[in-house]
N, C-alpha and C. Protein backbone atom coordinates (compact mmCIF):
# COMPACT_ATOMS: atom_id res chain seq x y z
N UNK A 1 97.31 71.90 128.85
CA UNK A 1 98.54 72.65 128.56
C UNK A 1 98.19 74.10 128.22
N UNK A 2 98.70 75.25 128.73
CA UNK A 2 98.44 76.75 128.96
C UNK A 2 99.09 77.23 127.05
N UNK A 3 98.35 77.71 126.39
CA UNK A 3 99.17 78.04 125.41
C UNK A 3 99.97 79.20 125.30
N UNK A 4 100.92 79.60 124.76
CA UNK A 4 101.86 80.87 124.98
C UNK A 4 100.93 82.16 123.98
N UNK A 5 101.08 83.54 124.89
CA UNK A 5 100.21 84.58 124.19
C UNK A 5 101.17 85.28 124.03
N UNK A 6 101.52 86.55 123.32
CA UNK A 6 102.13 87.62 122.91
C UNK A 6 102.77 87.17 121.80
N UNK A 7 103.95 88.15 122.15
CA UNK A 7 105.10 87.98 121.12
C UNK A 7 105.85 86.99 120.67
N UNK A 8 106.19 86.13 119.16
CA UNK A 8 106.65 84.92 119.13
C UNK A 8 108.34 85.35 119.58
N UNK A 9 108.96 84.43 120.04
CA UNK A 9 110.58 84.43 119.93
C UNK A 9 111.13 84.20 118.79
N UNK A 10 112.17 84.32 118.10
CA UNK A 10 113.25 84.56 117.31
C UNK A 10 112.69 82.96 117.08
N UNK A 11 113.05 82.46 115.96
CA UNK A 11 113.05 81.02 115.17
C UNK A 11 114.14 81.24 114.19
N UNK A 12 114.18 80.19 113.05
CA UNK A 12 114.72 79.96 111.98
C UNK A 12 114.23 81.16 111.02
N UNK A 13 112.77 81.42 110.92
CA UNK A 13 112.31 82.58 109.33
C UNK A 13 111.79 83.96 110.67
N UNK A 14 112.41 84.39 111.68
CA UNK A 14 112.15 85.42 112.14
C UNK A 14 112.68 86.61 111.08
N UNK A 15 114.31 86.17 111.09
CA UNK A 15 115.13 87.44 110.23
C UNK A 15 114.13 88.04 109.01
N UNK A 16 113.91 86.64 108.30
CA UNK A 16 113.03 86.82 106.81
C UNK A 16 111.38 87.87 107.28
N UNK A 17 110.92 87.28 108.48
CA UNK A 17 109.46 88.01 108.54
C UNK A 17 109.86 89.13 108.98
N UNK A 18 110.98 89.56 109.74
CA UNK A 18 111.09 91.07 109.70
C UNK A 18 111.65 91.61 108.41
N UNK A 19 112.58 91.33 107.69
CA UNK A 19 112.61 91.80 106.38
C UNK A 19 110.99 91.98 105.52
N UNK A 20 110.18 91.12 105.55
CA UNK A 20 109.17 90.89 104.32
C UNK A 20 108.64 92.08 105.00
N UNK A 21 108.23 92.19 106.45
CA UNK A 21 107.46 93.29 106.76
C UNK A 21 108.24 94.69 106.68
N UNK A 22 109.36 94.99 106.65
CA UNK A 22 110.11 96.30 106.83
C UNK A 22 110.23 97.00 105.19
N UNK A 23 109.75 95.60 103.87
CA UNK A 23 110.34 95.96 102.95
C UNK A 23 108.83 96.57 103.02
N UNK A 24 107.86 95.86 103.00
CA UNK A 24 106.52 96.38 103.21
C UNK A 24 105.61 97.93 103.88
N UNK A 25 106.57 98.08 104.84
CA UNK A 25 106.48 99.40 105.16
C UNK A 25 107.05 100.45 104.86
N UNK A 26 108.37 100.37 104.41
CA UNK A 26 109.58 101.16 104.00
C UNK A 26 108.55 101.48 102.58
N UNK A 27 107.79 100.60 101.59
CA UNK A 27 107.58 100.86 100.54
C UNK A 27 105.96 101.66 100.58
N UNK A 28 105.10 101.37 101.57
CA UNK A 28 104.10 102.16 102.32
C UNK A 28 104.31 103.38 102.35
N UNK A 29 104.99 103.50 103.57
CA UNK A 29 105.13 104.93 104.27
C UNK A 29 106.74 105.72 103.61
N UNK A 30 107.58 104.98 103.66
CA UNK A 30 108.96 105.76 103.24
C UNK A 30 110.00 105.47 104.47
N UNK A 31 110.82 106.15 104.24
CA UNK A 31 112.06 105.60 105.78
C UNK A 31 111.54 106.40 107.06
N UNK A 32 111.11 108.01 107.16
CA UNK A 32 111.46 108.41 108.07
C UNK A 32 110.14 108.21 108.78
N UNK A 33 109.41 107.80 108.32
CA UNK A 33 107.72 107.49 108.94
C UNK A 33 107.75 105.96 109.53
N UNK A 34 108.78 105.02 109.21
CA UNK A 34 108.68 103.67 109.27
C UNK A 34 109.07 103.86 110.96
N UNK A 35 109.06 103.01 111.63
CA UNK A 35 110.02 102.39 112.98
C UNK A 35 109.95 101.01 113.26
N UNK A 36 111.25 100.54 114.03
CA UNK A 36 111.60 99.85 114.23
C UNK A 36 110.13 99.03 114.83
N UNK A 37 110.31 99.74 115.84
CA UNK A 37 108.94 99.22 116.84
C UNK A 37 107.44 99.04 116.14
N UNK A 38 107.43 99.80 114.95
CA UNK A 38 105.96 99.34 113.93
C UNK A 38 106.13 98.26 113.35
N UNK A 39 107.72 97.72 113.09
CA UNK A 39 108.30 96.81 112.32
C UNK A 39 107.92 95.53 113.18
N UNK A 40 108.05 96.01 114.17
CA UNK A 40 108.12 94.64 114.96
C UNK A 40 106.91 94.35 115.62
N UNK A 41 105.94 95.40 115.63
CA UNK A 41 104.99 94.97 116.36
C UNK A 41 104.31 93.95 115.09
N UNK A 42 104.05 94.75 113.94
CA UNK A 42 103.31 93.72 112.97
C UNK A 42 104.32 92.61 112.16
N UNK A 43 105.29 92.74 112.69
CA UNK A 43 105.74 90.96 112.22
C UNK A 43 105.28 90.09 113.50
N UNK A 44 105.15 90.85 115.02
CA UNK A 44 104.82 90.13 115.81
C UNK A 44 106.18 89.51 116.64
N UNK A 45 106.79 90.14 116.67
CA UNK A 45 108.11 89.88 117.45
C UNK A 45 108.58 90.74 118.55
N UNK A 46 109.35 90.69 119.15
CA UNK A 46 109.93 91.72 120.26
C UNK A 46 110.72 92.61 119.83
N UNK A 47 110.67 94.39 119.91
CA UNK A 47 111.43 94.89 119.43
C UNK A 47 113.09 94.53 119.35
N UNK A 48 113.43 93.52 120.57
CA UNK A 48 114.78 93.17 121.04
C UNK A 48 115.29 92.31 119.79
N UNK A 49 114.86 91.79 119.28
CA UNK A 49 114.39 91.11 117.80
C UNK A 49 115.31 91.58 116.81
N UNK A 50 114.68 92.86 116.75
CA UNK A 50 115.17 93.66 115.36
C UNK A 50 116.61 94.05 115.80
N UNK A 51 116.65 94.84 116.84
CA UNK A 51 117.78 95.06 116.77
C UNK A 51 118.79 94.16 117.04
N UNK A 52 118.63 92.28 117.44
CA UNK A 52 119.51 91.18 117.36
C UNK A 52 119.82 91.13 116.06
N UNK A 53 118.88 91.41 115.08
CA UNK A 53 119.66 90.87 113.72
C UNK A 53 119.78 92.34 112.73
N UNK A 54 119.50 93.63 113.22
CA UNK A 54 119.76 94.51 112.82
C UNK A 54 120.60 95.48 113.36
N UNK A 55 121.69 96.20 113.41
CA UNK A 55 122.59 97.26 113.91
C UNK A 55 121.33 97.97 114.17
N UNK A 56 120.30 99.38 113.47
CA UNK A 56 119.38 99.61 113.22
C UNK A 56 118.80 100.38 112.24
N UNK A 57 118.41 101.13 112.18
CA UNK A 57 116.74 101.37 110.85
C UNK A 57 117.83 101.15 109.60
N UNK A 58 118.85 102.12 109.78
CA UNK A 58 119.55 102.13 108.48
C UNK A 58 120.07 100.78 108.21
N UNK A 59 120.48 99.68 108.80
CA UNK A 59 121.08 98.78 108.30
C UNK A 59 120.00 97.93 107.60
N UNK A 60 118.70 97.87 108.46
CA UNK A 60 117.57 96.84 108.24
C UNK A 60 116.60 97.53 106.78
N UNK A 61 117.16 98.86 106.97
CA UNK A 61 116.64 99.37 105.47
C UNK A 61 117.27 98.81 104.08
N UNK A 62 118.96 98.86 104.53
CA UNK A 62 119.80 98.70 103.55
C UNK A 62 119.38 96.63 103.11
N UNK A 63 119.29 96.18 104.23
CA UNK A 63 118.77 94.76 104.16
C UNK A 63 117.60 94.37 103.62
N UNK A 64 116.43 95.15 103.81
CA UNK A 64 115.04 94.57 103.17
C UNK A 64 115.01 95.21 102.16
N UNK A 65 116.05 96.42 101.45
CA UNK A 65 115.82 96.77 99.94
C UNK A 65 116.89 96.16 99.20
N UNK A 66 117.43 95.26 99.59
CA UNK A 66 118.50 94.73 98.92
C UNK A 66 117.65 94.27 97.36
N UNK A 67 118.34 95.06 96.41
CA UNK A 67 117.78 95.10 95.12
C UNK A 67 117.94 93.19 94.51
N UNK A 68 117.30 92.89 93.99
CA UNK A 68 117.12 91.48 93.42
C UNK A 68 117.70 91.85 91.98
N UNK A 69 118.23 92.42 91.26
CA UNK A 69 118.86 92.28 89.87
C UNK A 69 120.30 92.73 90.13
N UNK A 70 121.22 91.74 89.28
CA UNK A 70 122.07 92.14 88.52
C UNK A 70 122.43 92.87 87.96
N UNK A 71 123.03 93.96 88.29
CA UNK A 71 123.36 95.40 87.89
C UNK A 71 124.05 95.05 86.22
N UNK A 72 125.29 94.32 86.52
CA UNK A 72 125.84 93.83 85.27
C UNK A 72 125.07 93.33 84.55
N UNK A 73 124.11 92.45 85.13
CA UNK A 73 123.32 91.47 83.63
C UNK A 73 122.53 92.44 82.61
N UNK A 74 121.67 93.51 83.62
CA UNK A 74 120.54 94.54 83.26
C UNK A 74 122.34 95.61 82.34
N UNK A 75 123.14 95.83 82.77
CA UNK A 75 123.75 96.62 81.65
C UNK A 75 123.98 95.83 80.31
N UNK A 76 124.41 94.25 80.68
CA UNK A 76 124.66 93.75 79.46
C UNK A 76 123.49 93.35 78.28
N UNK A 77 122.45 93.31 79.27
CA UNK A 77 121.35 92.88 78.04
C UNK A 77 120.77 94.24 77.37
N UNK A 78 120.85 95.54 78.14
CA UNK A 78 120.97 96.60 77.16
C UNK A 78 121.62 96.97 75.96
N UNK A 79 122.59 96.53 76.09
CA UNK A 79 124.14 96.48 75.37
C UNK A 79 124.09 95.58 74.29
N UNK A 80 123.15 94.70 74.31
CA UNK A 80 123.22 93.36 73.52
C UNK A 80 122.51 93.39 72.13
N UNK A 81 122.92 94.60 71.15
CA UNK A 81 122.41 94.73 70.07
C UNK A 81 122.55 95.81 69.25
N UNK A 82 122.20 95.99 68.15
CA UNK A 82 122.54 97.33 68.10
C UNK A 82 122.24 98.81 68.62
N UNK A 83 123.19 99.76 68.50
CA UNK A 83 123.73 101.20 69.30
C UNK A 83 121.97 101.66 69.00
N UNK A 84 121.30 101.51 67.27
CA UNK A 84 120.45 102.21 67.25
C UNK A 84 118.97 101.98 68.06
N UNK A 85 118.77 100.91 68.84
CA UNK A 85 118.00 100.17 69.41
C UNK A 85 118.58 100.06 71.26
N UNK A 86 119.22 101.09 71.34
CA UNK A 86 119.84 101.01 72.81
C UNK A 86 119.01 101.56 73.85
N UNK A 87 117.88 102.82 73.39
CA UNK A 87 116.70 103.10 73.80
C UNK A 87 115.65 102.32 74.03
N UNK A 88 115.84 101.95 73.02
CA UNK A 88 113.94 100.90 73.40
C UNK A 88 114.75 99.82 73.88
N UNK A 89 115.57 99.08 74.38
CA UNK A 89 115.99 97.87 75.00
C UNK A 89 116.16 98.80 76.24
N UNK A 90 116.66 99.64 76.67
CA UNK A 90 116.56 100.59 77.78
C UNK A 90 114.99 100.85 78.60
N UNK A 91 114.38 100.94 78.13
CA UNK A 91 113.27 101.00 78.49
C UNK A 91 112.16 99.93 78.73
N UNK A 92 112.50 99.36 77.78
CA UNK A 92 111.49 97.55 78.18
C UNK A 92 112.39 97.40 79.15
N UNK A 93 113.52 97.00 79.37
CA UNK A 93 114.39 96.51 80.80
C UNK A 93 113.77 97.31 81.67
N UNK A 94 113.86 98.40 81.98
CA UNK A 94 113.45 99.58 82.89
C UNK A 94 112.06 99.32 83.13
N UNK A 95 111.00 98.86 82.63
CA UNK A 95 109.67 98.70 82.63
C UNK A 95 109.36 97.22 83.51
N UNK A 96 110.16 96.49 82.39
CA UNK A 96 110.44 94.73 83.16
C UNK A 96 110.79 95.18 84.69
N UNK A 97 111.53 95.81 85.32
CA UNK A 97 112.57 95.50 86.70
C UNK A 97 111.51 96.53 87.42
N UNK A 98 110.68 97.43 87.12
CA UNK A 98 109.63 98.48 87.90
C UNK A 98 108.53 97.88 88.19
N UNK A 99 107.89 96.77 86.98
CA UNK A 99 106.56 96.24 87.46
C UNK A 99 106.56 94.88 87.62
N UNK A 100 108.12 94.02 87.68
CA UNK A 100 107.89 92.66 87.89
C UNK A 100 108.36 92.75 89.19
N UNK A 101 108.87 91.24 89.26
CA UNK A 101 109.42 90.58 90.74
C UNK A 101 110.14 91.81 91.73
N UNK A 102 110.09 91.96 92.79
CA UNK A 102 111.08 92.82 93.27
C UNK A 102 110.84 93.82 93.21
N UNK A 103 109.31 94.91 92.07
CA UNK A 103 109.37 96.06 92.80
C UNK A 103 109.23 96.73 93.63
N UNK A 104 109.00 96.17 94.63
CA UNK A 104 108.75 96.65 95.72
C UNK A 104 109.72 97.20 96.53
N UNK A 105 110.58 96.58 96.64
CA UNK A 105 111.87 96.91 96.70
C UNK A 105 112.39 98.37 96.30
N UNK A 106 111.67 98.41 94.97
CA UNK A 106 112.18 99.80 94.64
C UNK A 106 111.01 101.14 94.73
N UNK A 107 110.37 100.51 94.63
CA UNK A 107 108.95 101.49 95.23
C UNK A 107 109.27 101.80 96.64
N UNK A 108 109.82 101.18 97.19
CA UNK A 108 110.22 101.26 99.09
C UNK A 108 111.33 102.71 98.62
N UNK A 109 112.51 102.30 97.87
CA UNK A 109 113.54 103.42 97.40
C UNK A 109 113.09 104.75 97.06
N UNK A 110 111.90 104.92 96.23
CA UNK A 110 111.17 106.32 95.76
C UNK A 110 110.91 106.47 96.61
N UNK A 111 109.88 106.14 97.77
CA UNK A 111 108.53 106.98 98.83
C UNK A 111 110.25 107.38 99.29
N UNK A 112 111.18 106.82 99.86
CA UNK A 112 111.96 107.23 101.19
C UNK A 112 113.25 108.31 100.79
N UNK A 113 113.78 108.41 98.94
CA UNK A 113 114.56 108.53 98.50
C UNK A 113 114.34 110.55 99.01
N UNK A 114 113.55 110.98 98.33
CA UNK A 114 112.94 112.60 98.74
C UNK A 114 113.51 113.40 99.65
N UNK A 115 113.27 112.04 100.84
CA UNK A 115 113.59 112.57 102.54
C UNK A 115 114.62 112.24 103.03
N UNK A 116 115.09 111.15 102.83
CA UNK A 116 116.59 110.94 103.44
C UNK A 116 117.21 110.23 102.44
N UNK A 117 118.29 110.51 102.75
CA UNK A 117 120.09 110.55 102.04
C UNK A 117 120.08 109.61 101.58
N UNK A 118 119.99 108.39 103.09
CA UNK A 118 120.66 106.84 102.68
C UNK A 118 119.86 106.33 101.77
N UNK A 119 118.92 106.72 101.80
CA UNK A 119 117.85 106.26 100.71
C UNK A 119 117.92 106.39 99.16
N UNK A 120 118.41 107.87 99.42
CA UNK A 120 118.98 108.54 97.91
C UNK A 120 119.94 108.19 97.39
N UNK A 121 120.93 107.74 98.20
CA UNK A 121 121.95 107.24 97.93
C UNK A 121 121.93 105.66 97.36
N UNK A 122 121.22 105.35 98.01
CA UNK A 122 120.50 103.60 97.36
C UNK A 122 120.22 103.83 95.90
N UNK A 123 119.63 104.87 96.13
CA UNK A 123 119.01 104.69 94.71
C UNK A 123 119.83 105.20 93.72
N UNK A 124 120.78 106.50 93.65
CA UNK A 124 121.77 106.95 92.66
C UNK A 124 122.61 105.46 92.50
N UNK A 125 122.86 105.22 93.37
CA UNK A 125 124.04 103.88 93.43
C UNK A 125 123.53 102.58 92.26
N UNK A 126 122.59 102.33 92.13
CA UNK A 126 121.61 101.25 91.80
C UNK A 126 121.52 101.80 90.00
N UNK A 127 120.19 103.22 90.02
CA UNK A 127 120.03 103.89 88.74
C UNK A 127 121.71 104.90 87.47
N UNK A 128 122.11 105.17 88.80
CA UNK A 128 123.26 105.89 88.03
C UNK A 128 124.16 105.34 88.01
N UNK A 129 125.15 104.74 88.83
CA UNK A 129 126.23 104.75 89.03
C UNK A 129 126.44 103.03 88.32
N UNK A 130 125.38 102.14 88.82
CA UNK A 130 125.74 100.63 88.68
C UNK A 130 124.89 100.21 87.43
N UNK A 131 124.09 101.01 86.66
CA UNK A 131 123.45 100.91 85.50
C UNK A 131 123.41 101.77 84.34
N UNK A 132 123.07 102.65 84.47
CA UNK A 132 123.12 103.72 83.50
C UNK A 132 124.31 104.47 83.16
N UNK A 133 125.52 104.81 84.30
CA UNK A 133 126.65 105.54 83.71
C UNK A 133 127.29 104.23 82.99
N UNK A 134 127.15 102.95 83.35
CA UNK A 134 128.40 102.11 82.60
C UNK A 134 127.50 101.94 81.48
N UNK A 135 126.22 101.76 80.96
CA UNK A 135 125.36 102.07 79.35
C UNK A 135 126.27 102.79 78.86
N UNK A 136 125.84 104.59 79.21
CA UNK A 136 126.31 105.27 78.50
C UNK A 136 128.00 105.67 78.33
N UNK A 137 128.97 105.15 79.31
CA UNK A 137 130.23 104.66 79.06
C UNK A 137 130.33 103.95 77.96
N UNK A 138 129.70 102.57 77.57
CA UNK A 138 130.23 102.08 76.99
C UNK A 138 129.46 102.27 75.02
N UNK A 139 129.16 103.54 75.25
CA UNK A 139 128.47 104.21 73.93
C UNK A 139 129.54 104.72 72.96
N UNK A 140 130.97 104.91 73.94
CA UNK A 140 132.14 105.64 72.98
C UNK A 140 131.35 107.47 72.92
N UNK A 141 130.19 108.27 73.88
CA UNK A 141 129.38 109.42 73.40
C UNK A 141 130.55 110.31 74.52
N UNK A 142 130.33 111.44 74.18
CA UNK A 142 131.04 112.40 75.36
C UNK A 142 129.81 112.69 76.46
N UNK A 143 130.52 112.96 77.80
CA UNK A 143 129.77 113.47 78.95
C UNK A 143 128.87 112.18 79.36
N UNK A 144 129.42 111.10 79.31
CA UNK A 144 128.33 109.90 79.62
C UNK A 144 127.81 109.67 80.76
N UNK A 145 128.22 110.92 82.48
CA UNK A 145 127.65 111.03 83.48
C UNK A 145 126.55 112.34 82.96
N UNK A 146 126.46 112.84 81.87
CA UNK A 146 125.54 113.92 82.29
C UNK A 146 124.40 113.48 81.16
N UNK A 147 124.82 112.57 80.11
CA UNK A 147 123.90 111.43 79.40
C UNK A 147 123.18 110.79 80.68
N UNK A 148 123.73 109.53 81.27
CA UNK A 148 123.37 108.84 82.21
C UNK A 148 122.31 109.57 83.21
N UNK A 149 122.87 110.90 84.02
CA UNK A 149 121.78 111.35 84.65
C UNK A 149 120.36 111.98 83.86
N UNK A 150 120.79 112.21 82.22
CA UNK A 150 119.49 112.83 82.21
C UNK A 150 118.67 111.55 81.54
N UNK A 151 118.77 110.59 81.53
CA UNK A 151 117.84 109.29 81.66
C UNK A 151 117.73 108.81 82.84
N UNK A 152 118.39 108.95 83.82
CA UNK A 152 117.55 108.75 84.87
C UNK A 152 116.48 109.23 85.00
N UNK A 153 116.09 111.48 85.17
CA UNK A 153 115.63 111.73 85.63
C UNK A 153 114.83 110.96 84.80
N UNK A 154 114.30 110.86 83.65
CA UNK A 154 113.52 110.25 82.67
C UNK A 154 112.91 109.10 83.14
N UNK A 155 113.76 108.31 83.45
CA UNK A 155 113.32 106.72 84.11
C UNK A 155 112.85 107.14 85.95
N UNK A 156 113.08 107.88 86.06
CA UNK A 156 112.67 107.56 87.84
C UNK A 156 111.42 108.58 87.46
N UNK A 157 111.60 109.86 86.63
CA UNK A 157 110.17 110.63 86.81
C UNK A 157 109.46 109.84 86.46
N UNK A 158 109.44 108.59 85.47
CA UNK A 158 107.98 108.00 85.06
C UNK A 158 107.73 106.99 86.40
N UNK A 159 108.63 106.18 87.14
CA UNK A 159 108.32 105.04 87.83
C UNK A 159 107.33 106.23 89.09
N UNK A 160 108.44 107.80 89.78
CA UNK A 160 107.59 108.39 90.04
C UNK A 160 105.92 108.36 90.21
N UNK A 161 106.02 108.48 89.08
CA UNK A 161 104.83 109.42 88.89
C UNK A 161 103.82 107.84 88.34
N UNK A 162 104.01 106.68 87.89
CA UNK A 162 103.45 105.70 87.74
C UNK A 162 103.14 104.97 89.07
N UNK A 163 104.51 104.48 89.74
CA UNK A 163 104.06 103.52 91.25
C UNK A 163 103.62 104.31 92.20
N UNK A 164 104.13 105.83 92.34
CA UNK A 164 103.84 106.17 93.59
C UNK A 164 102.90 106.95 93.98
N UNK A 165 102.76 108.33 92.61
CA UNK A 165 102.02 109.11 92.70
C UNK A 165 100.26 108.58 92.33
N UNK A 166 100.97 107.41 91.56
CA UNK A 166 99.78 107.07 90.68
C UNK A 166 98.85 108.16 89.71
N UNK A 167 99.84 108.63 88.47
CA UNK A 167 99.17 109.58 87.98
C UNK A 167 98.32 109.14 86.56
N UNK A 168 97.38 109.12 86.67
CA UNK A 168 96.38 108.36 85.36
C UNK A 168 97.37 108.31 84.12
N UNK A 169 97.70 108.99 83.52
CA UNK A 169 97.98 109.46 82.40
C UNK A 169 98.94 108.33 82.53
N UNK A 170 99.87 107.98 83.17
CA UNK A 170 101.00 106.92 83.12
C UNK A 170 100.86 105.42 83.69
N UNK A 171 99.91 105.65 84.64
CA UNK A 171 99.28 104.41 84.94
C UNK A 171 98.32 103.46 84.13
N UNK A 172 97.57 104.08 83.12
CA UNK A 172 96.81 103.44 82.62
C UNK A 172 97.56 103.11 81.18
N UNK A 173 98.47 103.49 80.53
CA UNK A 173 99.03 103.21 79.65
C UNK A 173 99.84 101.59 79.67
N UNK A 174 99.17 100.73 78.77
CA UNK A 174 100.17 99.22 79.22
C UNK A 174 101.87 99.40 78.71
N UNK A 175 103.00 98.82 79.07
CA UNK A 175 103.46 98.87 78.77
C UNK A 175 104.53 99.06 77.27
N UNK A 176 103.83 98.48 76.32
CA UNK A 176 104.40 98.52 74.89
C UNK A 176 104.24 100.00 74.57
N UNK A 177 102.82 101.05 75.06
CA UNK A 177 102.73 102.26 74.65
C UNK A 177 103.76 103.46 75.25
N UNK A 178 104.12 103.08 76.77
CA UNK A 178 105.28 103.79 77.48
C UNK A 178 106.42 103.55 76.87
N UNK A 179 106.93 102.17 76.14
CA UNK A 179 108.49 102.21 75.29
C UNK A 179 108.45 102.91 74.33
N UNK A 180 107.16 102.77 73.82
CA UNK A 180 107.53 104.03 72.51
C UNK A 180 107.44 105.54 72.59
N UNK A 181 107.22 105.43 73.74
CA UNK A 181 107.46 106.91 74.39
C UNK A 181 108.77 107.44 74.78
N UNK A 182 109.29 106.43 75.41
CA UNK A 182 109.80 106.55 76.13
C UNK A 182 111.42 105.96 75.27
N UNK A 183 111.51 105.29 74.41
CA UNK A 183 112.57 105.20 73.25
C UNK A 183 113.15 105.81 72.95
N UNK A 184 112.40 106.82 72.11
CA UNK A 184 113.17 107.83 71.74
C UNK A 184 114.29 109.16 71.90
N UNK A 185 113.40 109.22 72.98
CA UNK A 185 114.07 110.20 74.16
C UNK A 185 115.27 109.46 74.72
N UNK A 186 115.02 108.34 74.93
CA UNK A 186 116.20 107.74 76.02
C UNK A 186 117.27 107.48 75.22
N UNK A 187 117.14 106.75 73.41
CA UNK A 187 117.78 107.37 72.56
C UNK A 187 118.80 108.10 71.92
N UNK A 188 117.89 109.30 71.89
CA UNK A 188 118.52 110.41 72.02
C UNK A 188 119.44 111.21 73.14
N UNK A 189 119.30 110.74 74.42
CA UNK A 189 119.95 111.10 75.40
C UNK A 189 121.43 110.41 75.33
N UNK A 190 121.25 108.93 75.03
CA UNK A 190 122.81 108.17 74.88
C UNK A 190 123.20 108.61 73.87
N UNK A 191 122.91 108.72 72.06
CA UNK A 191 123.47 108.65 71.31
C UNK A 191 123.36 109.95 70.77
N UNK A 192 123.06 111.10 70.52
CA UNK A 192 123.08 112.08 69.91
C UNK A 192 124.19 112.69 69.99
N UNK A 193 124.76 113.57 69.26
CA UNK A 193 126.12 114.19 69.00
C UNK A 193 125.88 115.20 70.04
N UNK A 194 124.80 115.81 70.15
CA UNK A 194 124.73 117.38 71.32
C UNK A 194 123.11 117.31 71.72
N UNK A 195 123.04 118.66 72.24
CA UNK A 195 121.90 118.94 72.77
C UNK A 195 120.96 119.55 71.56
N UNK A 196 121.37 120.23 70.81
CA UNK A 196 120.83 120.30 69.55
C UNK A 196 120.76 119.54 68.12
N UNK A 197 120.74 118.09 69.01
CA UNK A 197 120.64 116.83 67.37
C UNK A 197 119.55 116.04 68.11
N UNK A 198 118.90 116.90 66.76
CA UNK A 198 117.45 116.30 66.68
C UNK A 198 117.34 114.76 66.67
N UNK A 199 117.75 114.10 65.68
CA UNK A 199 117.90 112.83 65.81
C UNK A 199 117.88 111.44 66.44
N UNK A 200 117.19 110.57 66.32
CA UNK A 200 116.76 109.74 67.47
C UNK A 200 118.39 108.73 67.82
């Protein structure tokens, strides 16, 4: 019996091996360096493939970064204690969802976020809009979109500069030493009366 060489055909876990590999490259290289056709050569499929179960790049992007958390749960377990402790529960969450299950996912979001839109847009949607503005909404503080964004930049410059850039200084620090860094400030960003209260 002659065995079959090349490219496998479409099966039952095709969809899934082009996702595992697209989330894989998207988080490599970034969006505008990725292609379809790199996608498919190393899952080993026919480019005709991708685009059967993908419209294209942008949809199969929006598909293999499909974020794995609960936007609501990650606001409510922030929320779940007291106002003065809303920082450091902000930040262990933020630490938990960057270096456990699924970051990759969001490491794929940074390399590609820089260069293109849809990417950026993934990611405001996810960090600002579906996590952090409803935190600082539900603080009772004024300006809770311009609270909210300035803990982002806070939270994405460290994942930044930790997953992607890999910059010593943040990489080698274990986690418990980055919350207490990183507490206070975040803190102070939700709960302070102004820009000039010192106060954590």
């Amino acid at each position: 019996m002659t065995r079959r060489t090349g490219r496998r055909p479409g099966d039952a876990d095709t969809r899934g091996d082009i996702l595992v590999v697209a989330r894989r490259r998207f988080a490599r290289d970034g969006y505008d360096a990725t292609s379809l056709r790199g996608i498919a050569r190393e899952a080993e499929v026919d480019p005709a493939l991708v685009h059967h179960y993908f419209a294209g790049k942008a949809q199969l992007f929006e598909a293999a970064l499909a974020l794995p958390f609960d936007a609501p749960s990650v606001v409510a377990h922030v929320l779940d204690g007291p106002v003065d402790g809303v920082g450091e529960r902000l930040a262990r969450t933020f630490l938990q969802v960057w270096d456990g299950p699924g970051s990759e996912h969001l490491e794929a979001l940074l390399r590609s976020a820089a260069a293109n839109e849809h990417a950026a847009r993934m990611l405001r949607e996810f960090m600002t809009d579906a996590v952090l503005r409803e935190i600082a909404g539900s603080l009772d503080a004024d300006e809770p979109e311009l609270r909210a964004g300035l803990c982002a930049a806070q939270l994405v410059g460290v994942a930044l500069l930790r997953r992607v850039l890999h910059f010593d200084a943040l990489v080698t620090p274990d986690a418990e030493e980055l919350i207490g860094w990183l507490a206070p400030t975040l803190q102070r960003y939700l709960t302070a009366t102004g820009p000039t209260d010192g106060s954590p």
